[in-house]
PDB file of N, CA and C in Angstrom:
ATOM      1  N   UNK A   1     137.108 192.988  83.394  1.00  0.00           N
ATOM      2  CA  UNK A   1     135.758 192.851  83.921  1.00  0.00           C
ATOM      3  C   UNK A   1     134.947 194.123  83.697  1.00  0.00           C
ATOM      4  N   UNK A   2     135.541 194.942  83.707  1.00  0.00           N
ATOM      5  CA  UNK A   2     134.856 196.476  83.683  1.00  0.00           C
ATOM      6  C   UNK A   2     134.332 197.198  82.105  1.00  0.00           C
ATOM      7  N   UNK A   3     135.644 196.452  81.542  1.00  0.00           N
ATOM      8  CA  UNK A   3     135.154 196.405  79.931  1.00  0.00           C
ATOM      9  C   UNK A   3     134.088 195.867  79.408  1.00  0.00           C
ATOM     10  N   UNK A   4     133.992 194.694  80.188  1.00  0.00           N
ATOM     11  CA  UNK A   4     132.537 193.399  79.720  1.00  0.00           C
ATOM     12  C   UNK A   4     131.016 194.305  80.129  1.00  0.00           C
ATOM     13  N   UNK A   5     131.824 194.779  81.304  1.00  0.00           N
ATOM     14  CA  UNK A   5     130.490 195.645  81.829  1.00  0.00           C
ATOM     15  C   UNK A   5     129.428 196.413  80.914  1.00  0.00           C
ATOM     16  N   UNK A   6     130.763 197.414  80.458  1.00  0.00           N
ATOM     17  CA  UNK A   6     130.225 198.592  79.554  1.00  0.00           C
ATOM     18  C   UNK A   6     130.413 198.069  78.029  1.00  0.00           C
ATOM     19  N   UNK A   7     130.985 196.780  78.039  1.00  0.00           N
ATOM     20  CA  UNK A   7     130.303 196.606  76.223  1.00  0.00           C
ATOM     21  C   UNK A   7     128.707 196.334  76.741  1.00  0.00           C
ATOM     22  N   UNK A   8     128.442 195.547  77.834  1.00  0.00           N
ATOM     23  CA  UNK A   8     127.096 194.783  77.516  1.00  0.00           C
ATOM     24  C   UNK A   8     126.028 196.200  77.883  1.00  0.00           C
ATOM     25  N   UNK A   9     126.843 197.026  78.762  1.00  0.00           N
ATOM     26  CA  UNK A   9     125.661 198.234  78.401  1.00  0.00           C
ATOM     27  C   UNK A   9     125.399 198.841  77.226  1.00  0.00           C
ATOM     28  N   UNK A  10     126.267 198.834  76.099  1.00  0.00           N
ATOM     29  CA  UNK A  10     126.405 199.399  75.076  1.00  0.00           C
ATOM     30  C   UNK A  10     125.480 198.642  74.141  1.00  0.00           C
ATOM     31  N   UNK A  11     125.444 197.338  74.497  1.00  0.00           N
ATOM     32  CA  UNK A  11     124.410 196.463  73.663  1.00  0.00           C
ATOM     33  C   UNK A  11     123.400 196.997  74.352  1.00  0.00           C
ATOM     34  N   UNK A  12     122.804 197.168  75.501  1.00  0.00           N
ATOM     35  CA  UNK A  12     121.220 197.646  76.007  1.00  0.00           C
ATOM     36  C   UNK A  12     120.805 198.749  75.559  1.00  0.00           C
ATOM     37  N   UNK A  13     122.133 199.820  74.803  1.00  0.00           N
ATOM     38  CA  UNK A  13     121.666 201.241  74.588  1.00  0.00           C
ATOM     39  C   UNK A  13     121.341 200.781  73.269  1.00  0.00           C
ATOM     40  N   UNK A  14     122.149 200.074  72.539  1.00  0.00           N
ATOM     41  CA  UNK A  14     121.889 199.574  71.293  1.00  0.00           C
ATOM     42  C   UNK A  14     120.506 198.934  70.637  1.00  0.00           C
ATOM     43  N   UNK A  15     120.182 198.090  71.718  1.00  0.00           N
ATOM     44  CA  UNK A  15     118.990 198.057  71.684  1.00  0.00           C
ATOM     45  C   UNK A  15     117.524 198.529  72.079  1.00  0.00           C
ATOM     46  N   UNK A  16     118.139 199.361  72.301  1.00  0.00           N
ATOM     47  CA  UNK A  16     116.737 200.397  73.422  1.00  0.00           C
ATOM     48  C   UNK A  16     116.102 199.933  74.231  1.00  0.00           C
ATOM     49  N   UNK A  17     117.156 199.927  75.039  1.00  0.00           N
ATOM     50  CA  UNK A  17     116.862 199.291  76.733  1.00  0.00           C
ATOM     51  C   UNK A  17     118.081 200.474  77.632  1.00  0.00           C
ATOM     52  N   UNK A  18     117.522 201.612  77.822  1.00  0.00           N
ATOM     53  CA  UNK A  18     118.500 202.698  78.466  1.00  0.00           C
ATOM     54  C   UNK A  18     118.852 202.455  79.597  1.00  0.00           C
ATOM     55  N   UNK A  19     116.996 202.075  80.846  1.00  0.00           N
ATOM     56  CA  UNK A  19     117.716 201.617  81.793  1.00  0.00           C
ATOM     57  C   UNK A  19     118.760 200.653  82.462  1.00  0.00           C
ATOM     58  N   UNK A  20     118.406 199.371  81.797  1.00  0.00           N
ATOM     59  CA  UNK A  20     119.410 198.475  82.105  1.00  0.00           C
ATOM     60  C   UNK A  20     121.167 199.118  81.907  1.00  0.00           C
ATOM     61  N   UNK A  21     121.048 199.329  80.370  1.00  0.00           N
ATOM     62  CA  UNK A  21     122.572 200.273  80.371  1.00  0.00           C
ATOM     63  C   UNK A  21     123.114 201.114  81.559  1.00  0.00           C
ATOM     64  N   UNK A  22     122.370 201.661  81.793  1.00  0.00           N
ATOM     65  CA  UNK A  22     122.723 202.975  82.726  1.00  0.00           C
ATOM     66  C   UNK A  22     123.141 202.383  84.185  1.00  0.00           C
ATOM     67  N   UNK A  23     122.419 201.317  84.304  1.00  0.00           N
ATOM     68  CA  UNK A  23     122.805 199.975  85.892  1.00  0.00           C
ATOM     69  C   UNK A  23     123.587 199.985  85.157  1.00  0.00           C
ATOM     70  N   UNK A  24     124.286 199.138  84.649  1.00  0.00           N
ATOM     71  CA  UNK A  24     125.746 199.137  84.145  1.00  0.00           C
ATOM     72  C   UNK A  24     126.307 199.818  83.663  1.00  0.00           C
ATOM     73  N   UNK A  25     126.257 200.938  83.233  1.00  0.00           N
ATOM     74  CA  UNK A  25     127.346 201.936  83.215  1.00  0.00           C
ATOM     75  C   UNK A  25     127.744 202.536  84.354  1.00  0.00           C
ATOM     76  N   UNK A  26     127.102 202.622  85.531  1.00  0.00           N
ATOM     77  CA  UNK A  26     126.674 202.845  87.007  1.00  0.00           C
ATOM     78  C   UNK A  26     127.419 202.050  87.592  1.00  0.00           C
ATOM     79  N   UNK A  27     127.361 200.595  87.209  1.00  0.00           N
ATOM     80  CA  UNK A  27     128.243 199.373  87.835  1.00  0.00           C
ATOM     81  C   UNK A  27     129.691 199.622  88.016  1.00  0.00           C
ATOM     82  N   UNK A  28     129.958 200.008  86.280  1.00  0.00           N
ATOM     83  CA  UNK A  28     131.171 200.011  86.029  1.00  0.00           C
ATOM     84  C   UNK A  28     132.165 201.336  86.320  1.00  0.00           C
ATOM     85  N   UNK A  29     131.228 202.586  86.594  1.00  0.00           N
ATOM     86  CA  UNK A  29     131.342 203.699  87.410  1.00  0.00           C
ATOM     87  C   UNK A  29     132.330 203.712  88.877  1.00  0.00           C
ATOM     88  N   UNK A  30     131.214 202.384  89.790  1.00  0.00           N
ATOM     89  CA  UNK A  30     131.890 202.677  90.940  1.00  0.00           C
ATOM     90  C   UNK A  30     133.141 201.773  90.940  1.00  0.00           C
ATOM     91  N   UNK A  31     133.046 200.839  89.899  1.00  0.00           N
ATOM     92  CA  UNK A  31     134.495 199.675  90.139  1.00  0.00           C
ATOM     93  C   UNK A  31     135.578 200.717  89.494  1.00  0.00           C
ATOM     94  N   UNK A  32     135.238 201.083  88.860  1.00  0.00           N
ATOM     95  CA  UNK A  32     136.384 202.010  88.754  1.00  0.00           C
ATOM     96  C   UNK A  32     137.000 203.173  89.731  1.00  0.00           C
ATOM     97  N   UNK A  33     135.857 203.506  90.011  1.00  0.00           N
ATOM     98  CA  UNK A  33     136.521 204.240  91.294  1.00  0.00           C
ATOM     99  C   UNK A  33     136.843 203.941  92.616  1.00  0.00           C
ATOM    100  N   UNK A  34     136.517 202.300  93.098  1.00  0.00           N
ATOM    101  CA  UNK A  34     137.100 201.914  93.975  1.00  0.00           C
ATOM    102  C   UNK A  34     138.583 201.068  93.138  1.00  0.00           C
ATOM    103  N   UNK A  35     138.928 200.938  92.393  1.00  0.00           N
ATOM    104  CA  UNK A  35     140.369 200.612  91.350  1.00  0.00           C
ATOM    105  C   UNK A  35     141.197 201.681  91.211  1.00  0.00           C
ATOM    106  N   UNK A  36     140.483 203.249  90.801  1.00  0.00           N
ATOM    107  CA  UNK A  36     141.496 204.238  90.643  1.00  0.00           C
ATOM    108  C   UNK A  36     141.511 205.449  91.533  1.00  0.00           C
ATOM    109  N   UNK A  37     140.279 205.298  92.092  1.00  0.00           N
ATOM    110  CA  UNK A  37     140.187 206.365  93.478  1.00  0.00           C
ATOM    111  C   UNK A  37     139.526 207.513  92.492  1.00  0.00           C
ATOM    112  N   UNK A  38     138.974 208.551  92.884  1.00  0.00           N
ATOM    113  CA  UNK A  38     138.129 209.784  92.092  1.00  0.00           C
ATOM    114  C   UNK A  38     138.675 210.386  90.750  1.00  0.00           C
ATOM    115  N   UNK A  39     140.109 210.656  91.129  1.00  0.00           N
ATOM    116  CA  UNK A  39     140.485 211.713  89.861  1.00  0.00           C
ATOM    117  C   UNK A  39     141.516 211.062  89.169  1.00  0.00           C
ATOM    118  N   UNK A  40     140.770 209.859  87.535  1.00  0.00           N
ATOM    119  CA  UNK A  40     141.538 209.288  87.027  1.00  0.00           C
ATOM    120  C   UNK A  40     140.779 208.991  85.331  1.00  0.00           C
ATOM    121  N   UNK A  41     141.361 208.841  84.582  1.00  0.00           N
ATOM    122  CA  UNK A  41     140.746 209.298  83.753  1.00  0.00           C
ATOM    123  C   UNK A  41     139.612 208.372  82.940  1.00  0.00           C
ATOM    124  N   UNK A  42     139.727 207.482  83.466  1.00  0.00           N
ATOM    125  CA  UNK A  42     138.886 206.192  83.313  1.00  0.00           C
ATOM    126  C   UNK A  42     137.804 206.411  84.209  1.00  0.00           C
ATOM    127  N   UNK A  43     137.468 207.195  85.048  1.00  0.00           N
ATOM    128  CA  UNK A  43     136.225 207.764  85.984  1.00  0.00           C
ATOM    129  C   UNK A  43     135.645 208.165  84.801  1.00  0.00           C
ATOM    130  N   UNK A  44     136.638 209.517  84.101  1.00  0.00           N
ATOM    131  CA  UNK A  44     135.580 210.183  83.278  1.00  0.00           C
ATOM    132  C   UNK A  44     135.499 209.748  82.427  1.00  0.00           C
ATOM    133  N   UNK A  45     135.780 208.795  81.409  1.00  0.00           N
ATOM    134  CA  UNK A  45     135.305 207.851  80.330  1.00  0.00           C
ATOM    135  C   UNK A  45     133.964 207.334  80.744  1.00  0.00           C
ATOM    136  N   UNK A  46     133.863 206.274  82.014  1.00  0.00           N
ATOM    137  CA  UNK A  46     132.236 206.216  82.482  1.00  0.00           C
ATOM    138  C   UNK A  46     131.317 207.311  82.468  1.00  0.00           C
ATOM    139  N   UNK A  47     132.083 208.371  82.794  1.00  0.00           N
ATOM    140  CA  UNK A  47     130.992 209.473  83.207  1.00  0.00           C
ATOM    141  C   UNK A  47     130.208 210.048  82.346  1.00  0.00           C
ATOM    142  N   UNK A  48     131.132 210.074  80.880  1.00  0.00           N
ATOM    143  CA  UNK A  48     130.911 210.451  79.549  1.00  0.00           C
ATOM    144  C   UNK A  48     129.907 209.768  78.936  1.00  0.00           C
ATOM    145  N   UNK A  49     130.190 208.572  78.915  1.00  0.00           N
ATOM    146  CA  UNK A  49     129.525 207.378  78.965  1.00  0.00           C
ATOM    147  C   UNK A  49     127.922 207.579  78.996  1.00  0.00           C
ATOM    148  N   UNK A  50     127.861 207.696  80.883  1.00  0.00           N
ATOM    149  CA  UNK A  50     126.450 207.675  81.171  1.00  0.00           C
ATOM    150  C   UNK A  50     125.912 209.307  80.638  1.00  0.00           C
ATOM    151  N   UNK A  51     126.703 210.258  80.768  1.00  0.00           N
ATOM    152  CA  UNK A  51     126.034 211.572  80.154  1.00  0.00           C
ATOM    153  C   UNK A  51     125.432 211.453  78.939  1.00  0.00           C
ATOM    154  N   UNK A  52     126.496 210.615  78.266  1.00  0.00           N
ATOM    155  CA  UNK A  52     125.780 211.004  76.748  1.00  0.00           C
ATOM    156  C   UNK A  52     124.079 210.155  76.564  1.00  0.00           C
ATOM    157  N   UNK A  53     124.146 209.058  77.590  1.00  0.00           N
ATOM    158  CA  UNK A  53     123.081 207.852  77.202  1.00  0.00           C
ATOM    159  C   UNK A  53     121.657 208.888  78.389  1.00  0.00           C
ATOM    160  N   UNK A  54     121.886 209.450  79.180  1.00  0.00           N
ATOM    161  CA  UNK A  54     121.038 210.355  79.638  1.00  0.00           C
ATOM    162  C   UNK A  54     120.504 210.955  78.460  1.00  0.00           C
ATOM    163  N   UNK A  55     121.555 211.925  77.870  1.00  0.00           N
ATOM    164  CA  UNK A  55     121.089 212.560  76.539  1.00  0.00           C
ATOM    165  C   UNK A  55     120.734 212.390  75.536  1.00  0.00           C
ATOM    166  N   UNK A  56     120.871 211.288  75.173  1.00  0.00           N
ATOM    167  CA  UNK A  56     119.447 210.283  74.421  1.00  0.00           C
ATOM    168  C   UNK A  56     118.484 210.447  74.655  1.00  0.00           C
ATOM    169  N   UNK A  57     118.055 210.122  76.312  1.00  0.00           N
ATOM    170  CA  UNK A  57     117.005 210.003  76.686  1.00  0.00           C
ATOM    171  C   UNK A  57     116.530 211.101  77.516  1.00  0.00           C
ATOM    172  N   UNK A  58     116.851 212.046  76.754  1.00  0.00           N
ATOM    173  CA  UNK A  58     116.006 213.074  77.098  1.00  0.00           C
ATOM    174  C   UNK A  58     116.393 213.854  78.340  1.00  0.00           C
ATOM    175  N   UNK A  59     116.877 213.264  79.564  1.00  0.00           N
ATOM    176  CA  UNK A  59     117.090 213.067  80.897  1.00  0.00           C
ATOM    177  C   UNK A  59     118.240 214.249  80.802  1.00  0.00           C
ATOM    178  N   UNK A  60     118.449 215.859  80.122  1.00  0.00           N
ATOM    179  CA  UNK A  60     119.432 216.616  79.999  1.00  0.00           C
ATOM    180  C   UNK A  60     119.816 216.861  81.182  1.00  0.00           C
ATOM    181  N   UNK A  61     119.164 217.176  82.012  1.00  0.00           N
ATOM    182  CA  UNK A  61     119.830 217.488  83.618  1.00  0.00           C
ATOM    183  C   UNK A  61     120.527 217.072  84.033  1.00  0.00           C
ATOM    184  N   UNK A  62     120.459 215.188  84.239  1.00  0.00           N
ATOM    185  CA  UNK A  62     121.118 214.317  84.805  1.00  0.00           C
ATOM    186  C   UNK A  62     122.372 214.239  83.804  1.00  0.00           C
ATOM    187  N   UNK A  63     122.363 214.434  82.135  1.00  0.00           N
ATOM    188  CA  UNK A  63     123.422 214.283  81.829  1.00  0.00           C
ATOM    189  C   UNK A  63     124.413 215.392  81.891  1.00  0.00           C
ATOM    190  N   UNK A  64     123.712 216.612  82.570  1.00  0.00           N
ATOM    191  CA  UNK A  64     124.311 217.576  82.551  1.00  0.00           C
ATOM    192  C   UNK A  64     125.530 218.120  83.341  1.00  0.00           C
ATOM    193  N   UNK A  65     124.841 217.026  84.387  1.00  0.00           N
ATOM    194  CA  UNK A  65     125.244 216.936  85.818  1.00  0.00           C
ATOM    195  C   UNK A  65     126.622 215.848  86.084  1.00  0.00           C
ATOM    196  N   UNK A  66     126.325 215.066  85.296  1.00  0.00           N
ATOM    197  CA  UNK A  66     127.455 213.860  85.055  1.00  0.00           C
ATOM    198  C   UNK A  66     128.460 214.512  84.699  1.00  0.00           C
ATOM    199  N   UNK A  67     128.041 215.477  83.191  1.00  0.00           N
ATOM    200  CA  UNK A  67     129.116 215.757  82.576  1.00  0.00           C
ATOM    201  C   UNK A  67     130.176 216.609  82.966  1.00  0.00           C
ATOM    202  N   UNK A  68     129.454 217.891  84.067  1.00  0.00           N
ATOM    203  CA  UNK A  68     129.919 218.433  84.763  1.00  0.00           C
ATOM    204  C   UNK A  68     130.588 218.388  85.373  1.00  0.00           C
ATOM    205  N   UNK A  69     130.596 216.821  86.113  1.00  0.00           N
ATOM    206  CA  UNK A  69     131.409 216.233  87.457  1.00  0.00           C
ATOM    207  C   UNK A  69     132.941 215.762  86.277  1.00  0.00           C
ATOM    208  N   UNK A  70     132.938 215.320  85.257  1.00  0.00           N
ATOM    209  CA  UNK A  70     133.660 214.713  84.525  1.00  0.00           C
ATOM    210  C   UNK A  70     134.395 215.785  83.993  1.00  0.00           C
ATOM    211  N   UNK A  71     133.868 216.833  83.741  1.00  0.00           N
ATOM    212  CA  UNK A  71     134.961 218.456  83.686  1.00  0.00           C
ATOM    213  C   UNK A  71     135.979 218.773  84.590  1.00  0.00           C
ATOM    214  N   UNK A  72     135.507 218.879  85.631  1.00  0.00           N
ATOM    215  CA  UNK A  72     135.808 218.962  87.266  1.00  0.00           C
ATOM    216  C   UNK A  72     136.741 218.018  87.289  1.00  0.00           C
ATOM    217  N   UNK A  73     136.700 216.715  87.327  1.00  0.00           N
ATOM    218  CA  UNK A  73     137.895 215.505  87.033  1.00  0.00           C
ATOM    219  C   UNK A  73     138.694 215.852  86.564  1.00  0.00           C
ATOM    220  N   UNK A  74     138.021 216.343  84.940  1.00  0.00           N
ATOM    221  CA  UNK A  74     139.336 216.463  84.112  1.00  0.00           C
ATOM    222  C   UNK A  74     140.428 218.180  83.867  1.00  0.00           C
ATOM    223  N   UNK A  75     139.843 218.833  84.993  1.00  0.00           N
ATOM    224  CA  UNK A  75     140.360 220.094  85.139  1.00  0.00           C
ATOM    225  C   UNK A  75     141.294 219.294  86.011  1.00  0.00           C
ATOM    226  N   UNK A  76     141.583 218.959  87.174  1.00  0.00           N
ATOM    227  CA  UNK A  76     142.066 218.454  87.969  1.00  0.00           C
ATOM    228  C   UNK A  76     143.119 217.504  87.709  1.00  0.00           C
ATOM    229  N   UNK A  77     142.483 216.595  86.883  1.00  0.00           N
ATOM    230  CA  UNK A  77     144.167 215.826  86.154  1.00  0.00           C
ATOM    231  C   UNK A  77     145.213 216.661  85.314  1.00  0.00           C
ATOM    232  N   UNK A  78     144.318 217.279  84.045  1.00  0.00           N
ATOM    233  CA  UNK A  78     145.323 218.075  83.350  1.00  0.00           C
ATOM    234  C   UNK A  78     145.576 219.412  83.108  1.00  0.00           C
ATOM    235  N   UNK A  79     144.733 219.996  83.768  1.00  0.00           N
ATOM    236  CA  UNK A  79     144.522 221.392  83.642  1.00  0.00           C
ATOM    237  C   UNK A  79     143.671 222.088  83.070  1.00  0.00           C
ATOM    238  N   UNK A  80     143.197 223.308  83.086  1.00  0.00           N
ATOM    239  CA  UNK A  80     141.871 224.119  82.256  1.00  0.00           C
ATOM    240  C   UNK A  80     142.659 223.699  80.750  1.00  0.00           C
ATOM    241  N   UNK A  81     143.523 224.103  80.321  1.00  0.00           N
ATOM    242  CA  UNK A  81     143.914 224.236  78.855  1.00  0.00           C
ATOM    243  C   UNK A  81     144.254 223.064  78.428  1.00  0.00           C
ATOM    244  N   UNK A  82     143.827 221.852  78.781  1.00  0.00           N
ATOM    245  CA  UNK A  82     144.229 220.875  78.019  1.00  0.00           C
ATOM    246  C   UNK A  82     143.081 220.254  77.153  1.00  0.00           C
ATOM    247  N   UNK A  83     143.312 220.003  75.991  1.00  0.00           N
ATOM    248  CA  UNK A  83     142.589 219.567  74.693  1.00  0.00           C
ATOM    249  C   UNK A  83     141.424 218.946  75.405  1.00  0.00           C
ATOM    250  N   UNK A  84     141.386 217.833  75.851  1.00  0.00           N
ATOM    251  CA  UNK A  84     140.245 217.192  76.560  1.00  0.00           C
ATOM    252  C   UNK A  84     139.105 218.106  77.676  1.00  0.00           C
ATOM    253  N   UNK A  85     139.759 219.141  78.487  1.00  0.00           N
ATOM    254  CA  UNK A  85     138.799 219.823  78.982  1.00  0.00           C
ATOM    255  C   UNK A  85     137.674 220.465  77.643  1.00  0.00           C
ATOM    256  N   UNK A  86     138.450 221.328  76.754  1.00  0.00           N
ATOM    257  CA  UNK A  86     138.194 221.637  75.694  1.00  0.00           C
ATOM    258  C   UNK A  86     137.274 220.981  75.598  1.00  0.00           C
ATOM    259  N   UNK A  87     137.191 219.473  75.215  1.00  0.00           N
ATOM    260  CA  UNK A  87     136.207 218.974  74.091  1.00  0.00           C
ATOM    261  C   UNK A  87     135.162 218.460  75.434  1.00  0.00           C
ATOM    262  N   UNK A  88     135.271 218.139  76.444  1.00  0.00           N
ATOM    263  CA  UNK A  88     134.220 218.275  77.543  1.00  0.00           C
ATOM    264  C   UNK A  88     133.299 219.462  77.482  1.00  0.00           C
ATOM    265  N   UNK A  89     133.977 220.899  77.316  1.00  0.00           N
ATOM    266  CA  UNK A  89     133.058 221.767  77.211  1.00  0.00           C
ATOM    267  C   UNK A  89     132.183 221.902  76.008  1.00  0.00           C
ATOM    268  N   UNK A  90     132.943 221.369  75.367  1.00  0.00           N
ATOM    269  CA  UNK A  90     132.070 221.037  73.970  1.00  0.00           C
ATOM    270  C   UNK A  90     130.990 220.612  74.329  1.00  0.00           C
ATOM    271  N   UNK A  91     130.928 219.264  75.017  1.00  0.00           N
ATOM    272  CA  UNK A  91     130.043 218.299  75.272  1.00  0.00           C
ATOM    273  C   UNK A  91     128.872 218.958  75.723  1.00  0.00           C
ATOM    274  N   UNK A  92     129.645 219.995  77.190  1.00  0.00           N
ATOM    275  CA  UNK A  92     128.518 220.660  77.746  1.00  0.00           C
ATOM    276  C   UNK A  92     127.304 221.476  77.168  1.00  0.00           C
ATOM    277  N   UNK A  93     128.212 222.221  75.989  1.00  0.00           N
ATOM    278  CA  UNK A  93     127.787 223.388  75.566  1.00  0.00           C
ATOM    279  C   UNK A  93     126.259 222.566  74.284  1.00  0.00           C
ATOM    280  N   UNK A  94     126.685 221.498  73.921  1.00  0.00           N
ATOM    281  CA  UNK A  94     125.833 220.344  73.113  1.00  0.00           C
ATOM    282  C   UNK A  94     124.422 220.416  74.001  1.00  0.00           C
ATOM    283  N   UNK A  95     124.781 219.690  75.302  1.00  0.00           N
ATOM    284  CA  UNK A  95     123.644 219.989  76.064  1.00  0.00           C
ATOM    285  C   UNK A  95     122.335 220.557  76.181  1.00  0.00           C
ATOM    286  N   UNK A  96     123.656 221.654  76.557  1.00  0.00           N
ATOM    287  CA  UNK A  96     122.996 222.818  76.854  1.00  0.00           C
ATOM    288  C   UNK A  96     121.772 223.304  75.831  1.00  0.00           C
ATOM    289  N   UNK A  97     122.065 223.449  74.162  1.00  0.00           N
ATOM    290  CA  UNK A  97     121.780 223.324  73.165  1.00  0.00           C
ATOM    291  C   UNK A  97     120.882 222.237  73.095  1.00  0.00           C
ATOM    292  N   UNK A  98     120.948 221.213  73.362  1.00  0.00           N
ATOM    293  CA  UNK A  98     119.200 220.293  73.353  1.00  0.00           C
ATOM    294  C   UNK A  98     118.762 220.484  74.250  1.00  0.00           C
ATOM    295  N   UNK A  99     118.630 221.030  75.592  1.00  0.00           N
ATOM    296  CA  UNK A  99     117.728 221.473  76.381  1.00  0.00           C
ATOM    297  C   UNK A  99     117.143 222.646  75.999  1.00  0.00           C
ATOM    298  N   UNK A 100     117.718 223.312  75.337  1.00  0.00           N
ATOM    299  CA  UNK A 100     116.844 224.799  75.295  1.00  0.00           C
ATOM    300  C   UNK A 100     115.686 224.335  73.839  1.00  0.00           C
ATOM    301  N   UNK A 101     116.069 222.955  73.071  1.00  0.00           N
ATOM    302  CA  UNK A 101     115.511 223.093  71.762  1.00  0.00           C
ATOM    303  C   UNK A 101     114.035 222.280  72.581  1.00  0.00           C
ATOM    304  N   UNK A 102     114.159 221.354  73.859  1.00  0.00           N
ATOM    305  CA  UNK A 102     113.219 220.689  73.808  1.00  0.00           C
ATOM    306  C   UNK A 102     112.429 221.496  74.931  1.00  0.00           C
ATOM    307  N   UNK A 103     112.908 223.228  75.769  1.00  0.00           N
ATOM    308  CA  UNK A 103     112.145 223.986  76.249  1.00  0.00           C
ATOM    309  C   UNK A 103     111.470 224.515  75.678  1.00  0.00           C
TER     310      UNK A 103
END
């Protein structure tokens, strides 16, 4: 069910319809976390999710903020040094980098 969710948001981003996506990536956000409880790694797949579709749309803060929380997760499951924190900070550091281009 949670999959259906976030393909059909993936069709709204697809078609340039952000908000609707983002209700459902949002949807599929909290079913997951009432399924796996906060720190699991399918939280931060959504979270990634909605960060990056913020960052489409311009909205860097909010995806900044997502992405952040989804670091934090993933420090917590596997540790600072594991490959995936790594490429989260990546993510961040991306960000960070289109906010300063569109200041």
């Amino acid at each position: 069910h949670i999959q259906s969710i976030e393909q059909n948001a993936r069709v709204f981003s697809q078609m340039g319809i952000p908000m609707q996506a983002l209700g459902l990536y949002e949807d599929a956000l909290n079913l997951r976390k009432k399924s796996f409880g906060k720190y699991h790694s399918e939280i931060v797949s959504s979270q990634e999710e909605m960060s990056n579709l913020y960052s489409k749309t311009g909205e860097n803060k909010k995806s900044l903020e997502i992405q952040e929380n989804a670091l934090d997760t993933l420090k917590v499951l596997f540790g600072s040094a594991h490959p995936r924190v790594g490429f989260s900070y990546s993510k961040l550091a991306n960000i960070h980098l289109e906010q300063e281009e569109l200041d």
